[in-house]
C-alpha atoms as a PDB file:
ATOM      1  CA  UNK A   1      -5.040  14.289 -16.913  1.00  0.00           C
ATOM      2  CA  UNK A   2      -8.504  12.643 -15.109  1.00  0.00           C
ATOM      3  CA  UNK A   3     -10.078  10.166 -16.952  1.00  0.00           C
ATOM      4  CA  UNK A   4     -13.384   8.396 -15.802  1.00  0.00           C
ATOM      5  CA  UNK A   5     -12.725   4.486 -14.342  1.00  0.00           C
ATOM      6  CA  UNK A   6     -14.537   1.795 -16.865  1.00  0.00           C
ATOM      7  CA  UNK A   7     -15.850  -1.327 -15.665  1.00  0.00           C
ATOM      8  CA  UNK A   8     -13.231  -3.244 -16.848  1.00  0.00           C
ATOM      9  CA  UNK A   9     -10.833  -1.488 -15.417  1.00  0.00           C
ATOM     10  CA  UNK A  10     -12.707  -1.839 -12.161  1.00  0.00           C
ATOM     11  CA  UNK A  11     -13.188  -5.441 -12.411  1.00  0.00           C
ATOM     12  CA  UNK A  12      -9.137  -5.799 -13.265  1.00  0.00           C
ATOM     13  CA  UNK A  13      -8.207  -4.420 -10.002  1.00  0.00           C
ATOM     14  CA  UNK A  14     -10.625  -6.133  -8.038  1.00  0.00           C
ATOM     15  CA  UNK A  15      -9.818  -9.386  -9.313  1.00  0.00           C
ATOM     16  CA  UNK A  16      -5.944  -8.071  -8.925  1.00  0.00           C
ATOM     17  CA  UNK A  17      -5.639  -8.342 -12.891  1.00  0.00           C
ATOM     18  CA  UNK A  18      -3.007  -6.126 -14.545  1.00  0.00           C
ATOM     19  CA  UNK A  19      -3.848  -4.205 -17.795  1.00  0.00           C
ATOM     20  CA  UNK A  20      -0.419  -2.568 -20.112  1.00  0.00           C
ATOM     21  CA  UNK A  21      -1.654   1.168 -20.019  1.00  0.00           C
ATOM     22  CA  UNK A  22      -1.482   0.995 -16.005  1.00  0.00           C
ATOM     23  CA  UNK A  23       2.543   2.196 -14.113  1.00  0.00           C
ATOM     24  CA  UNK A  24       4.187  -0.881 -13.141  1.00  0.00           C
ATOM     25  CA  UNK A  25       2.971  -0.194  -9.521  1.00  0.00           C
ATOM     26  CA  UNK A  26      -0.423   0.541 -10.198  1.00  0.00           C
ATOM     27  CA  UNK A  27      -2.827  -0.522  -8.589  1.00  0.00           C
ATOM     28  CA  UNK A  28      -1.807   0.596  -5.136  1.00  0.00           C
ATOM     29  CA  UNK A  29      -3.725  -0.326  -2.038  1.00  0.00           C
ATOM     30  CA  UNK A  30      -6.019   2.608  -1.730  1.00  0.00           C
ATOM     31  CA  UNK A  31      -6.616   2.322  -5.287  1.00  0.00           C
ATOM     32  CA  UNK A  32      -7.829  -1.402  -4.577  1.00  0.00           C
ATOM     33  CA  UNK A  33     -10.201   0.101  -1.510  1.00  0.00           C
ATOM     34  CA  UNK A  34     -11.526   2.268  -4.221  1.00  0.00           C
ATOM     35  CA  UNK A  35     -12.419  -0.399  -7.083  1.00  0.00           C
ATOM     36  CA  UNK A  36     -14.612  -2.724  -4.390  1.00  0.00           C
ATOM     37  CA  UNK A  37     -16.229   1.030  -3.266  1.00  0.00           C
ATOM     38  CA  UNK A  38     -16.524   1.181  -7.117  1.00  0.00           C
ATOM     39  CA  UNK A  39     -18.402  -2.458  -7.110  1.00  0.00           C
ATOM     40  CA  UNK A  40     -21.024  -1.230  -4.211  1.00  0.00           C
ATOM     41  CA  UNK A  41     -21.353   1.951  -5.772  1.00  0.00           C
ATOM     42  CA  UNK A  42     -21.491   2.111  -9.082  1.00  0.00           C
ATOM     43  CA  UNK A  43     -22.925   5.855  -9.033  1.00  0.00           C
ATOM     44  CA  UNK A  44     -19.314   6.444  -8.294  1.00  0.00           C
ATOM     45  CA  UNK A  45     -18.378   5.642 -11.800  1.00  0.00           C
ATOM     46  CA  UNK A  46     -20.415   8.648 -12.893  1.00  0.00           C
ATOM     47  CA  UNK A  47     -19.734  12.207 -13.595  1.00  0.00           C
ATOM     48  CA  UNK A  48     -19.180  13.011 -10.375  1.00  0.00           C
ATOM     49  CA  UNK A  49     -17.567  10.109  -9.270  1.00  0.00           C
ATOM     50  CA  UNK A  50     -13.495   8.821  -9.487  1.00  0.00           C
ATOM     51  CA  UNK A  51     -11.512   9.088 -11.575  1.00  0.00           C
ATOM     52  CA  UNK A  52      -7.582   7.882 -12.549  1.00  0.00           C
ATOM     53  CA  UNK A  53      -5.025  10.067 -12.549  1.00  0.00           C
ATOM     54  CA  UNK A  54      -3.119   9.587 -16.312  1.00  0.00           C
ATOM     55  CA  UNK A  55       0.571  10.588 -16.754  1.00  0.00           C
ATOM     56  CA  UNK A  56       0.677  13.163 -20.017  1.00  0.00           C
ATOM     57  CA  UNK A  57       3.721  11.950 -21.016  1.00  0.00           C
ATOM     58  CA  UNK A  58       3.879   7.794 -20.917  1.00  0.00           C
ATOM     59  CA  UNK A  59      -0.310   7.696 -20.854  1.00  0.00           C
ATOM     60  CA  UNK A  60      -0.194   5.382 -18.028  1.00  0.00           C
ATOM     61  CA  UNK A  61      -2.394   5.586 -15.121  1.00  0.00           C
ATOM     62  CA  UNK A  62      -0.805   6.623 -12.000  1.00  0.00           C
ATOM     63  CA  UNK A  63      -3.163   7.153  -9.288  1.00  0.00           C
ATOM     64  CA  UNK A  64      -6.982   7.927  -8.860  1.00  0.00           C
ATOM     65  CA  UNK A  65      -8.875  11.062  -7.363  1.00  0.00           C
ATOM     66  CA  UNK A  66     -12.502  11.047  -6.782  1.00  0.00           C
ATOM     67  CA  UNK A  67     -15.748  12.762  -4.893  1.00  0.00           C
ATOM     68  CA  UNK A  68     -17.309  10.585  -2.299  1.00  0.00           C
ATOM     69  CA  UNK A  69     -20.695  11.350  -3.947  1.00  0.00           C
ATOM     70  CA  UNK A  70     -23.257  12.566  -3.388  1.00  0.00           C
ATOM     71  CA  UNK A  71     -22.577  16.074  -1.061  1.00  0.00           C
ATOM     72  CA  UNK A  72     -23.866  16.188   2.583  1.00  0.00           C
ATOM     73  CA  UNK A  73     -25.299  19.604   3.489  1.00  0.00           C
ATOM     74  CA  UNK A  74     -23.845  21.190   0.524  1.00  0.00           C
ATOM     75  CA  UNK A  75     -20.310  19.801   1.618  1.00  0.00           C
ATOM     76  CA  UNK A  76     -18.650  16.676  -0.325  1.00  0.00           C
ATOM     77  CA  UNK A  77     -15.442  14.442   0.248  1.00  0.00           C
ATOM     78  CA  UNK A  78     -12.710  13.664  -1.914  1.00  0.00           C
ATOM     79  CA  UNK A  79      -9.756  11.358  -1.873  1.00  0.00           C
ATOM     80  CA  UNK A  80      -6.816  11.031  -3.849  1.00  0.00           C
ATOM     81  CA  UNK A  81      -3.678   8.814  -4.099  1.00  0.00           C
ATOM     82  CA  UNK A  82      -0.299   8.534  -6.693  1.00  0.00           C
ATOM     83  CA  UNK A  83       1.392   5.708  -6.836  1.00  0.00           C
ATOM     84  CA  UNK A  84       5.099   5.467  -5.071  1.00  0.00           C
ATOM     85  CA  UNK A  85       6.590   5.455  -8.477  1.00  0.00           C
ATOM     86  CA  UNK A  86       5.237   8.839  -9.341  1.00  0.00           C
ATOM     87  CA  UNK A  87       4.992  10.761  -6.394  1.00  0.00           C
ATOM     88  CA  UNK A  88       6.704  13.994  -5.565  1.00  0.00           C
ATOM     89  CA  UNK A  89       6.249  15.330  -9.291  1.00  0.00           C
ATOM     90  CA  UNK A  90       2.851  17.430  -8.912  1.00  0.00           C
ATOM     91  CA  UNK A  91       0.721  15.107  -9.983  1.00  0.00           C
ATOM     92  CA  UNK A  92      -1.599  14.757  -6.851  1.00  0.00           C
ATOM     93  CA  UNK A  93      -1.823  18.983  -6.595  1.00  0.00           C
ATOM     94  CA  UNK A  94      -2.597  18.990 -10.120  1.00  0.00           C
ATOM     95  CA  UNK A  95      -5.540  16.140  -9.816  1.00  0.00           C
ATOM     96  CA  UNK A  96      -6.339  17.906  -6.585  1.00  0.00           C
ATOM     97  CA  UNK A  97      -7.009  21.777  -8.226  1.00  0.00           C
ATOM     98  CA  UNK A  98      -8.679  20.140 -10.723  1.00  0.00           C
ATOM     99  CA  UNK A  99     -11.775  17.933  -9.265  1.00  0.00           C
ATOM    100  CA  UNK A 100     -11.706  21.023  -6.785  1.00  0.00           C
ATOM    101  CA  UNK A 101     -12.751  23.608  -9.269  1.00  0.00           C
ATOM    102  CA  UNK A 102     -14.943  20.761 -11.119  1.00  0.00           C
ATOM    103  CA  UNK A 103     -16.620  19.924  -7.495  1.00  0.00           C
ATOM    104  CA  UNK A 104     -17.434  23.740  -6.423  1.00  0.00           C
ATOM    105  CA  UNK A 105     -18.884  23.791  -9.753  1.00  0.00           C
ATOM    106  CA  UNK A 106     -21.206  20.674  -9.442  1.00  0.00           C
ATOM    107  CA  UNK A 107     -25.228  21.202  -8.392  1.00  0.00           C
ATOM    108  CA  UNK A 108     -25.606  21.053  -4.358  1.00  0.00           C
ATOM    109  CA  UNK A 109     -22.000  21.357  -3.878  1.00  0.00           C
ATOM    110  CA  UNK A 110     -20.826  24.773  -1.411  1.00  0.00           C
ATOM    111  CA  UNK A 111     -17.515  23.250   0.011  1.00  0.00           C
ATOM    112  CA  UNK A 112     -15.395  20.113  -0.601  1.00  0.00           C
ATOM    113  CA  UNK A 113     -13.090  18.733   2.159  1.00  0.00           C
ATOM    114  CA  UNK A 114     -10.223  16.093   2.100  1.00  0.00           C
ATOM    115  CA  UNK A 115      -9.234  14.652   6.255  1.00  0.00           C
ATOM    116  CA  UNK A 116      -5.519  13.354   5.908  1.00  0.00           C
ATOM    117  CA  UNK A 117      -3.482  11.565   8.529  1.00  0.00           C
ATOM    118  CA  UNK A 118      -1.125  13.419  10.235  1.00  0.00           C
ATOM    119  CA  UNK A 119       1.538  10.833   9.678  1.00  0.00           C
ATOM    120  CA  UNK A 120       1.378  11.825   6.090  1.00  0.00           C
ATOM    121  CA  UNK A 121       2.715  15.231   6.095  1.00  0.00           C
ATOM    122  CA  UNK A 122       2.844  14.720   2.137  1.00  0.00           C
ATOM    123  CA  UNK A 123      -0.840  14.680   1.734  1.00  0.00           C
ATOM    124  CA  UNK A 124      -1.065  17.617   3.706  1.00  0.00           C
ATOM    125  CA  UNK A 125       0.872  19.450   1.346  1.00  0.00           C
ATOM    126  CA  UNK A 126      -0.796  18.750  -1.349  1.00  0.00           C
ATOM    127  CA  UNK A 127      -3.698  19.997  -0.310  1.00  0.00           C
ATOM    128  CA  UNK A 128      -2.111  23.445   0.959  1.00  0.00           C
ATOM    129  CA  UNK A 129      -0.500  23.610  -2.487  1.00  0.00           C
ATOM    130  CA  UNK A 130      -4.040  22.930  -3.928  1.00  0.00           C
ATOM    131  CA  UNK A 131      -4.886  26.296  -2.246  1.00  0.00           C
ATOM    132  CA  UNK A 132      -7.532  24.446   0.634  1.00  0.00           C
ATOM    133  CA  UNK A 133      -6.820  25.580   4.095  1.00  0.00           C
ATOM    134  CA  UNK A 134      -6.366  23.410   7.211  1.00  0.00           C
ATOM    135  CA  UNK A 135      -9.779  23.864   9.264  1.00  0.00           C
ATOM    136  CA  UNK A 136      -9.626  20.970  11.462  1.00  0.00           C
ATOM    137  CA  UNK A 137      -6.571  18.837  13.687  1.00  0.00           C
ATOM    138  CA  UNK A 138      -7.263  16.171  15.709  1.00  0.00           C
ATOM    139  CA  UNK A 139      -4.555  12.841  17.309  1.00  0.00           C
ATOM    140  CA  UNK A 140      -5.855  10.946  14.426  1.00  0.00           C
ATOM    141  CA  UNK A 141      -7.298  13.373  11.459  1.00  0.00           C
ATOM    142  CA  UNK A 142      -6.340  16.762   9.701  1.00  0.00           C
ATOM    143  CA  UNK A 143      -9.313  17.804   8.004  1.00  0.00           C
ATOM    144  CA  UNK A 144      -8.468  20.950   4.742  1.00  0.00           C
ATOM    145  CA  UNK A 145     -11.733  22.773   3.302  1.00  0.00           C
ATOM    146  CA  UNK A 146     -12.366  25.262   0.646  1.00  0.00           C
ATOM    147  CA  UNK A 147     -15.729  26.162  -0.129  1.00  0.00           C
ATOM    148  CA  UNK A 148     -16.885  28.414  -3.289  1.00  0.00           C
ATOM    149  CA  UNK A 149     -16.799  31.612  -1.884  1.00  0.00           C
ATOM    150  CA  UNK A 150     -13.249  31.405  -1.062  1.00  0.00           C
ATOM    151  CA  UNK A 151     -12.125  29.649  -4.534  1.00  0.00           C
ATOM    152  CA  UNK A 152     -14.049  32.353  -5.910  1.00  0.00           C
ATOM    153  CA  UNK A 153     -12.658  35.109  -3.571  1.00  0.00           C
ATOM    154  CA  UNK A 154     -15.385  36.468  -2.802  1.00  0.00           C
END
């Protein structure tokens, strides 16, 4: 389940708080690089911003998936992370489908796009099991694309 960051929640991490409905290694790094994005832009914290990825079953928060608003030539960046404790149970390909299909949906939007490191075959993964094709490999960045055509099939 995505739910929407608040400000307090923001302001928690930042200020490397702890709140009860969070896992017990939540925040995790990237999730603190995203809270001081969250402090410069607060347009982030919008409807098509970031959002925290919530465990069904405990309610806790266990990562956080978000668009890099707003889209550039129709194209627009995501990024996504689970924490340690949580990984490997389909979590990140389920956030992943999800702000996907809600992205190719949004005004101005034609394509999203996620660049991984190739040291993190994981990540890579996820996207392919989130259905985006590799488009790009360089040394330092893998770069996986989809745009609404192909989600659409057409």
């Amino acid at each position: 389940m995505l739910r929407p960051w608040s400000a307090a929640e923001v302001s928690a991490v930042v200020g490397e708080g702890r709140l009860p409905h969070w896992a017990e290694d939540f925040p995790a790094e990237g999730d603190r690089v995203i809270a001081l994005l969250l402090t410069e832009h607060s347009e982030w914290l919008g409807e098509f911003g970031h959002r925290q990825i919530v465990e069904r079953a405990s309610g806790l928060v266990v990562g956080s998936i978000g668009l890099f608003w707003p889209p550039r030539a129709g194209e627009v960046e995501f990024g996504y992370g689970v924490v340690p404790s949580r990984r490997g149970r389909g979590y990140a390909t389920e956030a992943v489908r999800a702000l996907v299909a809600f992205a190719l949906n949004a005004p101005g939007v034609r394509a999203v796009y996620a660049e991984v490191d190739p040291a993190n075959p994981a990540s890579a993964r996820v996207l392919r099991k989130a259905g985006l094709p590799r488009v790009h490999a360089e040394v330092a960045r893998e770069r996986f694309r989809l745009t609404a055509a192909e989600a659409s099939g057409s």
